[in-house]
N, C-alpha and C. Protein backbone atom coordinates (compact mmCIF):
# COMPACT_ATOMS: atom_id res chain seq x y z
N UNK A 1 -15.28 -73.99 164.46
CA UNK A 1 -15.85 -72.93 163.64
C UNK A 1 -15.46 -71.59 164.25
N UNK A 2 -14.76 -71.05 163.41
CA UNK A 2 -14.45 -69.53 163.81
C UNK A 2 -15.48 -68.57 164.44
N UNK A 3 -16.45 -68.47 163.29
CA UNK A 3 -17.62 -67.56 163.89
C UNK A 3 -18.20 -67.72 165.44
N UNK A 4 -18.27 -68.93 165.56
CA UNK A 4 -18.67 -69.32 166.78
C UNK A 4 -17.88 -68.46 168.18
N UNK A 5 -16.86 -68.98 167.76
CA UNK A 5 -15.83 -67.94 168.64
C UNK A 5 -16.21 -66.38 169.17
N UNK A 6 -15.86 -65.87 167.42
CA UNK A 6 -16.70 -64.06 167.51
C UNK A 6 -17.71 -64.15 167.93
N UNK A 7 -18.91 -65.10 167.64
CA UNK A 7 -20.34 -64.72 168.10
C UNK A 7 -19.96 -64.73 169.89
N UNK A 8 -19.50 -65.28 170.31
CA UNK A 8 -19.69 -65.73 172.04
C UNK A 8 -18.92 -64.73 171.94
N UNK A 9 -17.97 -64.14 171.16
CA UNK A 9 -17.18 -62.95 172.42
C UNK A 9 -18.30 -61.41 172.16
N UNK A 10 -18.47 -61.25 170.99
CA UNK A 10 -19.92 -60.17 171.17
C UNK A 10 -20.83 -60.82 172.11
N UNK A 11 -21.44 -62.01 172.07
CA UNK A 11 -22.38 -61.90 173.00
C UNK A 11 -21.57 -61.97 174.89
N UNK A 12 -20.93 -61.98 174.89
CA UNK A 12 -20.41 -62.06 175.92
C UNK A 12 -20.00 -60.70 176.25
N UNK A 13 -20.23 -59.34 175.69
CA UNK A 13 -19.58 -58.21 176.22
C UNK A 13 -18.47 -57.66 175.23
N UNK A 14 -18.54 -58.55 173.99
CA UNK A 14 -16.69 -57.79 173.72
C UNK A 14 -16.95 -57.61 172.57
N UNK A 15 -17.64 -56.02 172.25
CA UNK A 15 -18.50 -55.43 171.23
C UNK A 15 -17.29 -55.24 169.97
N UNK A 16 -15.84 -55.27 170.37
CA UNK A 16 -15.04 -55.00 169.06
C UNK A 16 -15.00 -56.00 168.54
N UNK A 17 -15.19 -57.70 169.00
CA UNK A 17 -14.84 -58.73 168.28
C UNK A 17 -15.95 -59.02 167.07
N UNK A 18 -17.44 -58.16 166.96
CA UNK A 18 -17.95 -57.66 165.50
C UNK A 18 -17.58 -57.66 164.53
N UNK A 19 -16.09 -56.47 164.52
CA UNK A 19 -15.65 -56.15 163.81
C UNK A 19 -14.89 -57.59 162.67
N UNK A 20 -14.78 -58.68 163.54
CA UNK A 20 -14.58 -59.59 162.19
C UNK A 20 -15.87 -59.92 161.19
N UNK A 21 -17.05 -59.81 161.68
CA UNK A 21 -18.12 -60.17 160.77
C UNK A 21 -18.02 -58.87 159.62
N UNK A 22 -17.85 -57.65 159.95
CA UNK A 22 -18.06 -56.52 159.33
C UNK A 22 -16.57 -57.03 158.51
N UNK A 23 -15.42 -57.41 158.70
CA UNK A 23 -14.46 -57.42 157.73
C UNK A 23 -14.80 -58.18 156.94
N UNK A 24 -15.32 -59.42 156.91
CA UNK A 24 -15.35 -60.93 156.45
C UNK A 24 -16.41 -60.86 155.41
N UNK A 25 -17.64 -60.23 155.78
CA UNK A 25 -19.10 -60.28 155.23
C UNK A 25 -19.50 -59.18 154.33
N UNK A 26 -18.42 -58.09 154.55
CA UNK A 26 -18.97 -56.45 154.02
C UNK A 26 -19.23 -56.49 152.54
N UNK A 27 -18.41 -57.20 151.69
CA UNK A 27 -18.02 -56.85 150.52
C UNK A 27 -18.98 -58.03 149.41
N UNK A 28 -19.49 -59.31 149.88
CA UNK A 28 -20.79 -59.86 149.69
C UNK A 28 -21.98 -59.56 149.67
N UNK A 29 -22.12 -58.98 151.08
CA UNK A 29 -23.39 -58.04 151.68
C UNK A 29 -23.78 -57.24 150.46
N UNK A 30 -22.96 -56.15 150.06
CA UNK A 30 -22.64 -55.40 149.40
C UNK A 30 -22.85 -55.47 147.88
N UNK A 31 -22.53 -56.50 147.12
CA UNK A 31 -23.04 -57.46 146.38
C UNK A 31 -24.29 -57.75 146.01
N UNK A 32 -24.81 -58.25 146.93
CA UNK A 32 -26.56 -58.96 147.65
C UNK A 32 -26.76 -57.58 147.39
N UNK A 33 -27.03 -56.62 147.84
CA UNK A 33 -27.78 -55.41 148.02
C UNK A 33 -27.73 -55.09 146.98
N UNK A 34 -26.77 -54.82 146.04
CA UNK A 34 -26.42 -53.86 145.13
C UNK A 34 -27.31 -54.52 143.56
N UNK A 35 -27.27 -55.92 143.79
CA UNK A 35 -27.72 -56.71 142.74
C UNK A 35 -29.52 -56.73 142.89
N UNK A 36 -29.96 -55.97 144.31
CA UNK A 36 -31.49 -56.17 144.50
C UNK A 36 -31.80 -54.75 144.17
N UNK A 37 -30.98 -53.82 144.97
CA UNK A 37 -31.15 -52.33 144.97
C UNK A 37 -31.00 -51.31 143.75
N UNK A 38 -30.09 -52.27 142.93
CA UNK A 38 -29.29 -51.64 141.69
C UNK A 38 -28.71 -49.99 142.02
N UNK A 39 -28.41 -49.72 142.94
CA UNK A 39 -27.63 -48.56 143.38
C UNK A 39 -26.97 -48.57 144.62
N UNK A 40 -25.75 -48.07 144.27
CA UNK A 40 -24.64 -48.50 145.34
C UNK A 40 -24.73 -47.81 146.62
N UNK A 41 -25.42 -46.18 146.63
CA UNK A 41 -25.49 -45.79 148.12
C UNK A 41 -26.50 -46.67 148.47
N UNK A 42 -27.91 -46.75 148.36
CA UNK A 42 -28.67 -47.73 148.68
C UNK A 42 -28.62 -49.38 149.09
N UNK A 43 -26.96 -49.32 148.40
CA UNK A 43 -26.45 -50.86 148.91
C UNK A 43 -25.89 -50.82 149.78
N UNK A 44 -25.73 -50.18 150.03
CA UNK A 44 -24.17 -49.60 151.35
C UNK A 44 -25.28 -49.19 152.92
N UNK A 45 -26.27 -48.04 152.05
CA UNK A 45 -27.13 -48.03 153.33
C UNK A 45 -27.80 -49.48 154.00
N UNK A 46 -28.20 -50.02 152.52
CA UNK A 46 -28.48 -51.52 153.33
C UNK A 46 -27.57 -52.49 154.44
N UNK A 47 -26.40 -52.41 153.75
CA UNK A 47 -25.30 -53.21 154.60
C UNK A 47 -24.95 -52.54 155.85
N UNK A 48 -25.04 -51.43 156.18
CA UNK A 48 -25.14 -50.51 157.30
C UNK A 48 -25.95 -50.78 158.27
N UNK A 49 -27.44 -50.88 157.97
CA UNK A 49 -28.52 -51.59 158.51
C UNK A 49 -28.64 -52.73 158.75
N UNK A 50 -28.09 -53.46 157.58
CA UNK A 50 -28.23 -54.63 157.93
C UNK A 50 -27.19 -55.48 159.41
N UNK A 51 -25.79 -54.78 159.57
CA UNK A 51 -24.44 -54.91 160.51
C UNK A 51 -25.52 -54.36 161.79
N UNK A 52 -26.35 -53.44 161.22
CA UNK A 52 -26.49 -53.24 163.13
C UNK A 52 -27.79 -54.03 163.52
N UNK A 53 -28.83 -54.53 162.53
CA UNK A 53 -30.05 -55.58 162.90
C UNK A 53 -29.16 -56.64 163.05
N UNK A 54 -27.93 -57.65 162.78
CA UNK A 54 -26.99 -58.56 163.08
C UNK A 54 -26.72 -58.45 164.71
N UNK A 55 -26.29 -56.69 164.55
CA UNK A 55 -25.57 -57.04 166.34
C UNK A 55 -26.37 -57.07 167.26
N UNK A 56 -27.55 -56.46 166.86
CA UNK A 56 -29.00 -56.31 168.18
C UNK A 56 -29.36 -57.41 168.29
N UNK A 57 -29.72 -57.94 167.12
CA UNK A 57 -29.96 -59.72 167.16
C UNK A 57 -29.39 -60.57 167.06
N UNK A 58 -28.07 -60.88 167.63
CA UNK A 58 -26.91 -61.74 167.86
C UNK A 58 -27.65 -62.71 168.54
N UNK A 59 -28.03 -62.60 169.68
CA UNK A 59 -28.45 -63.43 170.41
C UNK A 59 -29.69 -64.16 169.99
N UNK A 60 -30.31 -64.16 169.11
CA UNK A 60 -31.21 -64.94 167.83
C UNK A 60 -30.75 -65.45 167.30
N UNK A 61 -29.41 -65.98 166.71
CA UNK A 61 -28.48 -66.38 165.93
C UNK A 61 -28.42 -68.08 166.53
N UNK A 62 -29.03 -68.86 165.87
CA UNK A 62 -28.18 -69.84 166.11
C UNK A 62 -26.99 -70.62 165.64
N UNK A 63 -26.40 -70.92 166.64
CA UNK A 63 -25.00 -71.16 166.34
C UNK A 63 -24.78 -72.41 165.80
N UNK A 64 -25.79 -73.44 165.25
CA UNK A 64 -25.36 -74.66 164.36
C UNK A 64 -25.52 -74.01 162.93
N UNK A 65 -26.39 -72.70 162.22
CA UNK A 65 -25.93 -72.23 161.21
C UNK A 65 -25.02 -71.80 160.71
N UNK A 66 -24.76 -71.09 159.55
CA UNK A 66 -23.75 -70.71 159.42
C UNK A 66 -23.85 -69.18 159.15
N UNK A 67 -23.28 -67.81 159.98
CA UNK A 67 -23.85 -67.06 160.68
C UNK A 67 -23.61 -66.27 158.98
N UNK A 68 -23.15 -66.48 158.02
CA UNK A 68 -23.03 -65.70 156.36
C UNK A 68 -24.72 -65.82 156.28
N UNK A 69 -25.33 -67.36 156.20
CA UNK A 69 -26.34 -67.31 155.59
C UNK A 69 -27.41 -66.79 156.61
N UNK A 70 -27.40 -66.43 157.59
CA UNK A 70 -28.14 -66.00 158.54
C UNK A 70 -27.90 -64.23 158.14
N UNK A 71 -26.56 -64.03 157.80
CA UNK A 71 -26.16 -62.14 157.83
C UNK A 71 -27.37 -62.06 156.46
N UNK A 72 -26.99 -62.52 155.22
CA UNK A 72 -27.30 -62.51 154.15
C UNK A 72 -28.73 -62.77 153.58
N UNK A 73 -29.09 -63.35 154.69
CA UNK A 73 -30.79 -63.32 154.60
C UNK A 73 -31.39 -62.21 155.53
N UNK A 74 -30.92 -61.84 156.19
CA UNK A 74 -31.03 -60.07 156.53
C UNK A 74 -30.61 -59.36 155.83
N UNK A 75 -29.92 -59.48 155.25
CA UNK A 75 -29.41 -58.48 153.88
C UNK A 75 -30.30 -58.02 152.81
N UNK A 76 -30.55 -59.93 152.51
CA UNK A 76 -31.55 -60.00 151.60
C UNK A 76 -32.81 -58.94 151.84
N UNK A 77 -33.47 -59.31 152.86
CA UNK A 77 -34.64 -58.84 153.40
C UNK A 77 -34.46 -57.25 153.74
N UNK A 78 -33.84 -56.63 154.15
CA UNK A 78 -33.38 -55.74 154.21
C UNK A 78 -33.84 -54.80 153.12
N UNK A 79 -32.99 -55.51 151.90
CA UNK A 79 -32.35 -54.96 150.53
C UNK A 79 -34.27 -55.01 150.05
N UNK A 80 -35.10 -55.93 149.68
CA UNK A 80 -35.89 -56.01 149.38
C UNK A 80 -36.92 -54.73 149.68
N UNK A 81 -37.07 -54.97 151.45
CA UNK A 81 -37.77 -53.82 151.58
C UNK A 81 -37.68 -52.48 151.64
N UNK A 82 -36.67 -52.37 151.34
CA UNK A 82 -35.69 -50.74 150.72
C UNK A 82 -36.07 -50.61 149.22
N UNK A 83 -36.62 -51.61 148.64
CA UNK A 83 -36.26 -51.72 147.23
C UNK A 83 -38.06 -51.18 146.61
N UNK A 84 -38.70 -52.13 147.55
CA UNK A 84 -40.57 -51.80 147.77
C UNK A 84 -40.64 -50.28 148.29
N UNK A 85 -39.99 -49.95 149.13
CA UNK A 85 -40.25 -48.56 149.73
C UNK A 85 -39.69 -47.52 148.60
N UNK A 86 -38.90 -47.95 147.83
CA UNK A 86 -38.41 -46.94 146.80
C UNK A 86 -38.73 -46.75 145.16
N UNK A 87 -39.47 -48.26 145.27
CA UNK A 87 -39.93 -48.67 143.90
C UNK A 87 -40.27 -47.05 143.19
N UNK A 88 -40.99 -46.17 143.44
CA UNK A 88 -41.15 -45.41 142.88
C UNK A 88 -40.29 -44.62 142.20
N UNK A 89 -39.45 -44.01 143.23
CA UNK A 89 -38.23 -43.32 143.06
C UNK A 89 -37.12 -43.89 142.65
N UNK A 90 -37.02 -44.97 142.64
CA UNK A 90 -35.71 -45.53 141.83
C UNK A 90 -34.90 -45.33 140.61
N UNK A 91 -33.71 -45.06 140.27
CA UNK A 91 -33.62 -44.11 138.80
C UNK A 91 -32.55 -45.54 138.94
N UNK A 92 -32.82 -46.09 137.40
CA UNK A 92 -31.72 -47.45 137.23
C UNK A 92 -30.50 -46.95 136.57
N UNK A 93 -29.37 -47.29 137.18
CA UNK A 93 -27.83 -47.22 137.31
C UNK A 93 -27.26 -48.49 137.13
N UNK A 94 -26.50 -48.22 136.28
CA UNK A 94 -25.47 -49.18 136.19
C UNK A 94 -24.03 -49.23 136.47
N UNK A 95 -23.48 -49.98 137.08
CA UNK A 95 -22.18 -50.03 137.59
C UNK A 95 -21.46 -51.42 137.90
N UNK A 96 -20.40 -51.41 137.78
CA UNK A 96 -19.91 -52.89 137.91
C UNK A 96 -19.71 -53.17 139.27
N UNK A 97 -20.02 -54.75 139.65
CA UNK A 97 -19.63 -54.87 140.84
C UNK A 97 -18.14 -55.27 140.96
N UNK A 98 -17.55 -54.81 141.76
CA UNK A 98 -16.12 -55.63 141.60
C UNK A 98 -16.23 -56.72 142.70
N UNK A 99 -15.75 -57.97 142.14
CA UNK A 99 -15.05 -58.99 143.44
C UNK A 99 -13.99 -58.40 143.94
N UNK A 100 -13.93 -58.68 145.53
CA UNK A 100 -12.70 -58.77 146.60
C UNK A 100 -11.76 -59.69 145.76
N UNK A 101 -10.27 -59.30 145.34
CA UNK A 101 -9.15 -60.33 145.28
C UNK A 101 -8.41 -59.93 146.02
N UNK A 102 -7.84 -60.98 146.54
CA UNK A 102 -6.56 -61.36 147.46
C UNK A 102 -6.03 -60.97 147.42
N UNK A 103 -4.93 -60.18 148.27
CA UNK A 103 -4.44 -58.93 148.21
C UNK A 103 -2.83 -59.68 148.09
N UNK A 104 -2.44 -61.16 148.51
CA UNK A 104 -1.11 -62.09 148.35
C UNK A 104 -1.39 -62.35 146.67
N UNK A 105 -1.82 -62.06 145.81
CA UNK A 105 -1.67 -62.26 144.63
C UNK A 105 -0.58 -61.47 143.61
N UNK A 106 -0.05 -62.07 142.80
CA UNK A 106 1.48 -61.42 142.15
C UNK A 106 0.35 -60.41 141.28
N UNK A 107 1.40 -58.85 140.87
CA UNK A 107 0.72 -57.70 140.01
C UNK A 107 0.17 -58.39 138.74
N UNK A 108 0.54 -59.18 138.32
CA UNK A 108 0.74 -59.67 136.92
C UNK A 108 -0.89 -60.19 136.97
N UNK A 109 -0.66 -61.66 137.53
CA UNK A 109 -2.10 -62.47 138.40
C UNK A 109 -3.10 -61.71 138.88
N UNK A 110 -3.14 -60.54 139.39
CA UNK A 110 -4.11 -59.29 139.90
C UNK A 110 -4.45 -58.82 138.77
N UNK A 111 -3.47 -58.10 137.87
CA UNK A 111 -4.26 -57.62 136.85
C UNK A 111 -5.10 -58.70 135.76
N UNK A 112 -4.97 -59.60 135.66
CA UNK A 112 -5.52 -60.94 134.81
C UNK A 112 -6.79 -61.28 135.38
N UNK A 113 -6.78 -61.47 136.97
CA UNK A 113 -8.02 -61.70 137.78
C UNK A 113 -8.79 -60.64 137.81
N UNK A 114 -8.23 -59.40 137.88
CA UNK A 114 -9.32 -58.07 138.02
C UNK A 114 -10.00 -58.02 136.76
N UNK A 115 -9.39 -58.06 135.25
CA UNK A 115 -10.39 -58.23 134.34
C UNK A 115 -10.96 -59.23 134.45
N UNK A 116 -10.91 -60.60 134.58
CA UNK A 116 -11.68 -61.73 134.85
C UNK A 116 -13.00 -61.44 135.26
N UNK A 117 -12.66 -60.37 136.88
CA UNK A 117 -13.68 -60.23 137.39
C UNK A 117 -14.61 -58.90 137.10
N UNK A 118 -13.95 -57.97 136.04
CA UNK A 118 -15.06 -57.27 135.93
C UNK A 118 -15.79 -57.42 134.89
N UNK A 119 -15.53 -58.51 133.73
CA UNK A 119 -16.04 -59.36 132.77
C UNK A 119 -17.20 -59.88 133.54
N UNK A 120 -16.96 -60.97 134.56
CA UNK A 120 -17.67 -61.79 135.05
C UNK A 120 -19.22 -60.83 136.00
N UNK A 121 -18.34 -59.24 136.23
CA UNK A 121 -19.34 -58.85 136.80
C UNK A 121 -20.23 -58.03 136.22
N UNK A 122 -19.35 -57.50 134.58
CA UNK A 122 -20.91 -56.80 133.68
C UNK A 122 -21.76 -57.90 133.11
N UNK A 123 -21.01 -59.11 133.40
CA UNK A 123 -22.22 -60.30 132.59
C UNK A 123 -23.26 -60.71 133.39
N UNK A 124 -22.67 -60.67 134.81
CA UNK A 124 -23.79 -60.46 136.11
C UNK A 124 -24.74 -59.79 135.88
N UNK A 125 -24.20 -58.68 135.50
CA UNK A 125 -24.73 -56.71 135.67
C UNK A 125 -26.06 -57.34 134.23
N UNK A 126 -25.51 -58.17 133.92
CA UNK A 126 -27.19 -57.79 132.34
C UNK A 126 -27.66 -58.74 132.36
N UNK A 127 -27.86 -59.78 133.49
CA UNK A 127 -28.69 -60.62 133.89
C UNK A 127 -29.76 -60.20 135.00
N UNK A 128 -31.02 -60.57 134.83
CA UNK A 128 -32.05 -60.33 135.85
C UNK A 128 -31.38 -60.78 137.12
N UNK A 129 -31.75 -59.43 137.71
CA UNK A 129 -31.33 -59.91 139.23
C UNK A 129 -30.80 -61.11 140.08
N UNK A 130 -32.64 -61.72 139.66
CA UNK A 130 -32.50 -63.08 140.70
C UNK A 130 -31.38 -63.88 140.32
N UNK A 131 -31.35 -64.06 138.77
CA UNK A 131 -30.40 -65.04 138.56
C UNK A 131 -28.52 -64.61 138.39
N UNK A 132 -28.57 -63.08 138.45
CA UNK A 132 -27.58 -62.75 139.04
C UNK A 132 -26.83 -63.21 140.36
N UNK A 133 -27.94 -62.63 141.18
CA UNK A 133 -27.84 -63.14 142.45
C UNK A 133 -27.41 -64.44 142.97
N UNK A 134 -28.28 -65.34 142.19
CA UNK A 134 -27.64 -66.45 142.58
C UNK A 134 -26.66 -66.98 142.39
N UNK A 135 -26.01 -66.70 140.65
CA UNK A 135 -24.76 -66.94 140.63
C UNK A 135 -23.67 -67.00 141.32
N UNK A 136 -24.00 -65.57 142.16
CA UNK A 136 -23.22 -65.07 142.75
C UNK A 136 -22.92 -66.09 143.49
N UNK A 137 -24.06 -65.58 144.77
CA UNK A 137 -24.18 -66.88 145.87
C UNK A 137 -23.47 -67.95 145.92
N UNK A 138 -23.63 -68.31 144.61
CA UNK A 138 -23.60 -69.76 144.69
C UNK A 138 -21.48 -70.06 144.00
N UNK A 139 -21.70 -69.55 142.94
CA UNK A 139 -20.08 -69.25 142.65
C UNK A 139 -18.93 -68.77 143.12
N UNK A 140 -19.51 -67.17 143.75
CA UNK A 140 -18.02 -66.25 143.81
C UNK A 140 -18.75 -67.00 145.61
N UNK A 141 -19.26 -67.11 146.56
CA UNK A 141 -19.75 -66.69 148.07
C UNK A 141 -19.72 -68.48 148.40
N UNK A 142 -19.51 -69.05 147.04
CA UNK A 142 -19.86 -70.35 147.82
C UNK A 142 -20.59 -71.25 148.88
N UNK A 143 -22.04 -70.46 148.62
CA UNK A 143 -22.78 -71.05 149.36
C UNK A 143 -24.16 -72.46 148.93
N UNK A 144 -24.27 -72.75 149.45
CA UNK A 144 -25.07 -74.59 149.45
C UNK A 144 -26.17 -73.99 148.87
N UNK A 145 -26.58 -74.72 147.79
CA UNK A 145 -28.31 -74.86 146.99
C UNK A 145 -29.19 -74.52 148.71
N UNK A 146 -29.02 -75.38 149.66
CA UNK A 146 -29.70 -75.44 150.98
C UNK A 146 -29.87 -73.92 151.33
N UNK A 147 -28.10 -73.26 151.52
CA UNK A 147 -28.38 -71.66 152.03
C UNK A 147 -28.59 -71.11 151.23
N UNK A 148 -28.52 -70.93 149.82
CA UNK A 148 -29.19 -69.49 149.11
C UNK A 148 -30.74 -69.69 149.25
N UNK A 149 -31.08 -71.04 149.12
CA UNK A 149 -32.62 -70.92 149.47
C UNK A 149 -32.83 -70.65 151.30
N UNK A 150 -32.12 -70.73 152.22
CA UNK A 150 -32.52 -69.96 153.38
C UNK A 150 -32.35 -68.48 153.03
N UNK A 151 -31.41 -68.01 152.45
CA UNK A 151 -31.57 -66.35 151.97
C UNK A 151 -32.50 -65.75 151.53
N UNK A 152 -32.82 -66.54 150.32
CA UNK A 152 -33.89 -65.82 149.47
C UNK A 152 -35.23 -66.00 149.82
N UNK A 153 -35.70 -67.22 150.22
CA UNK A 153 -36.78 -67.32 150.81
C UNK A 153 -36.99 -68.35 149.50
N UNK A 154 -36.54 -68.97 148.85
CA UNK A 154 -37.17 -69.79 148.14
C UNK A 154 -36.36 -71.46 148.03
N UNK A 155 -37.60 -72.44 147.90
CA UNK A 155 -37.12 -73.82 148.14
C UNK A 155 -36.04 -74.43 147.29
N UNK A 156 -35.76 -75.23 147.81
CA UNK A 156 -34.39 -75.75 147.49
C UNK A 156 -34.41 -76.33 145.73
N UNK A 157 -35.74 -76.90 145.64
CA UNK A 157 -36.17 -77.32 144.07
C UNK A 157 -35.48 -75.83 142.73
N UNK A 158 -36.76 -74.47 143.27
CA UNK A 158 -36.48 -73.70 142.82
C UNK A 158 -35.19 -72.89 143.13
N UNK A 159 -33.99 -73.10 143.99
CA UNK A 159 -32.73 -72.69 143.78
C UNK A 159 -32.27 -73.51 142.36
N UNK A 160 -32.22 -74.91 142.75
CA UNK A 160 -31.59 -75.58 141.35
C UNK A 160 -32.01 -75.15 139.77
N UNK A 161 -33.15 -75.20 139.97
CA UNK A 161 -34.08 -74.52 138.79
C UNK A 161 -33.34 -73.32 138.25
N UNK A 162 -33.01 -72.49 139.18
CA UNK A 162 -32.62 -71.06 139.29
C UNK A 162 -31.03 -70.91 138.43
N UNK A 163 -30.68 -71.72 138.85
CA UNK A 163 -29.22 -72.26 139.10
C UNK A 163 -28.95 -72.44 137.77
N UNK A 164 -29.58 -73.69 137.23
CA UNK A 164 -29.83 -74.37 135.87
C UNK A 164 -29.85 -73.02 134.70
N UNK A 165 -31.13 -71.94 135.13
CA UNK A 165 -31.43 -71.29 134.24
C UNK A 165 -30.43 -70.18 133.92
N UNK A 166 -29.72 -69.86 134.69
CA UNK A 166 -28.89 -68.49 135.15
C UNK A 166 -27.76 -68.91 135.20
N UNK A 167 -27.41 -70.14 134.70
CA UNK A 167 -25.87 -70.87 134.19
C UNK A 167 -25.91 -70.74 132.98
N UNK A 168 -27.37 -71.25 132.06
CA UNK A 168 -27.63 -71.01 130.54
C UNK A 168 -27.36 -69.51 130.10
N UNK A 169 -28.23 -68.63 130.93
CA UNK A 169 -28.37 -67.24 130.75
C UNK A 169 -26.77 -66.87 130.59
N UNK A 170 -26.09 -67.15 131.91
CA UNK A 170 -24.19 -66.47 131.85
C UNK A 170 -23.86 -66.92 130.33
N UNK A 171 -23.59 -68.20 129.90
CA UNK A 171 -22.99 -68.90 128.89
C UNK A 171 -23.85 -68.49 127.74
N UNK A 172 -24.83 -67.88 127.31
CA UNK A 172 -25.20 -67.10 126.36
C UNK A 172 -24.95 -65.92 126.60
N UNK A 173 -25.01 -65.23 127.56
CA UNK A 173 -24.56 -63.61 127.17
C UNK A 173 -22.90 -63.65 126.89
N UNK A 174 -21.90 -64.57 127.61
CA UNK A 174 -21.05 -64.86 127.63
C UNK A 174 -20.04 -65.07 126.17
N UNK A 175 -20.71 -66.02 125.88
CA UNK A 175 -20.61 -66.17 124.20
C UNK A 175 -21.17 -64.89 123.56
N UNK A 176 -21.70 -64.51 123.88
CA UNK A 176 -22.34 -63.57 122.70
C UNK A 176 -21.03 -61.99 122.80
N UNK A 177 -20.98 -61.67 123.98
CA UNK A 177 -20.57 -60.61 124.72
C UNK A 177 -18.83 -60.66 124.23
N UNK A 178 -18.40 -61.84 124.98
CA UNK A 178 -17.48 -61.78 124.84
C UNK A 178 -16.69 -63.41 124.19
N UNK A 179 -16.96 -63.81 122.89
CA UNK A 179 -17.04 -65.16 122.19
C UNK A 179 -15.06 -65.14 122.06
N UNK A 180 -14.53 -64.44 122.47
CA UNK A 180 -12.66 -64.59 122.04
C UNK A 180 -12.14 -64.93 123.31
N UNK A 181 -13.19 -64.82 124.54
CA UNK A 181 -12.84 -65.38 125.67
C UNK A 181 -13.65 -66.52 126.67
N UNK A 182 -14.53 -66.70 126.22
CA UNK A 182 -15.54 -67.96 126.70
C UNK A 182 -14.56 -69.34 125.87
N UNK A 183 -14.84 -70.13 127.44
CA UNK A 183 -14.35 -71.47 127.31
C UNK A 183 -15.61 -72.37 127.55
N UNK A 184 -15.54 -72.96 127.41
CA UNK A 184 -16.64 -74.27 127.52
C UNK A 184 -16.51 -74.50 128.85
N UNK A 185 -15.07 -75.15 128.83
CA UNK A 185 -15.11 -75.69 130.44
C UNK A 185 -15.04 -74.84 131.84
N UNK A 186 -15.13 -73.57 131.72
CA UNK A 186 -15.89 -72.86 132.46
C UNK A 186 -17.57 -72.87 133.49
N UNK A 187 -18.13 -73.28 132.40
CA UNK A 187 -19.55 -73.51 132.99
C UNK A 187 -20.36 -74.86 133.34
């Protein structure tokens, strides 16, 4: 396991080898926040906060997890209580999230995937949060029914539940939104 590696060389003294979690994790993080916070400086401040509660508490980290779902449930938590502290003041914004694509992808294939993905991310964008969120998680971040429920704080029953409902939700706004490009075998 890679991480394992970076984690022992930060904890061991070698404060630049971080910098792979901050490359690897930023643009998820980012994601997570933005989908709780619904505003992008506020997501960014989160992921900021959240990279430096990671490095203080490295050494809390255990290393049979997997150190995404450990970043990302600080994220989570993070994002949340930024979200309670602002409830008041919050003015709702909308903006697309973009996915990270691969930067070895042909112009042609980039431009095909970039609409893909900003389709995929205003259909995100008009789904309730949670089940935004999880999509996400669970689709573009590829993470286990097991870790989005260590993230979110909720049991593994109600991830599937979640899952179930917010697969229906995509494939109806989906169809509805955009019916000349929904496939079946998509979902």
């Amino acid at each position: 396991m890679e991480e394992r590696v970076y984690v022992e060389k930060v904890l061991s003294g070698n404060t630049s080898a971080f910098a792979y979690f901050v490359n690897n994790y930023q643009g998820m993080a980012i994601n997570i926040a933005y989908r709780i916070c619904e505003n992008m400086q506020d997501a960014e401040d989160v992921v900021q906060e959240s990279f430096v509660k990671a490095y203080k508490n490295l050494h809390s980290f255990r290393l049979e997890s997997k150190f995404s779902t450990w970043f990302y449930r600080i994220v989570f938590n993070t994002a949340v209580t930024l979200t309670k502290a602002k409830m008041w003041a919050i003015d709702d914004e909308v903006e697309n999230v973009v996915v990270d694509l691969s930067s070895d992808l042909d112009t042609g294939h980039q431009i095909e995937m970039s609409e893909t993905s900003e389709i995929v991310s205003y259909v995100l964008s008009k789904m309730p949060k949670a089940y935004g969120l999880t999509l996400s998680l669970f689709y573009l971040e590829d993470n286990s029914v097991k870790e989005i429920a260590e993230i979110t704080g909720l049991n593994d029953s109600n991830v599937k539940v979640m899952l179930f409902r917010a697969r229906k939700m995509f494939k109806e706004l989906m169809t509805k939104t955009y019916p000349e490009l929904y496939k079946e075998e998509l979902i």
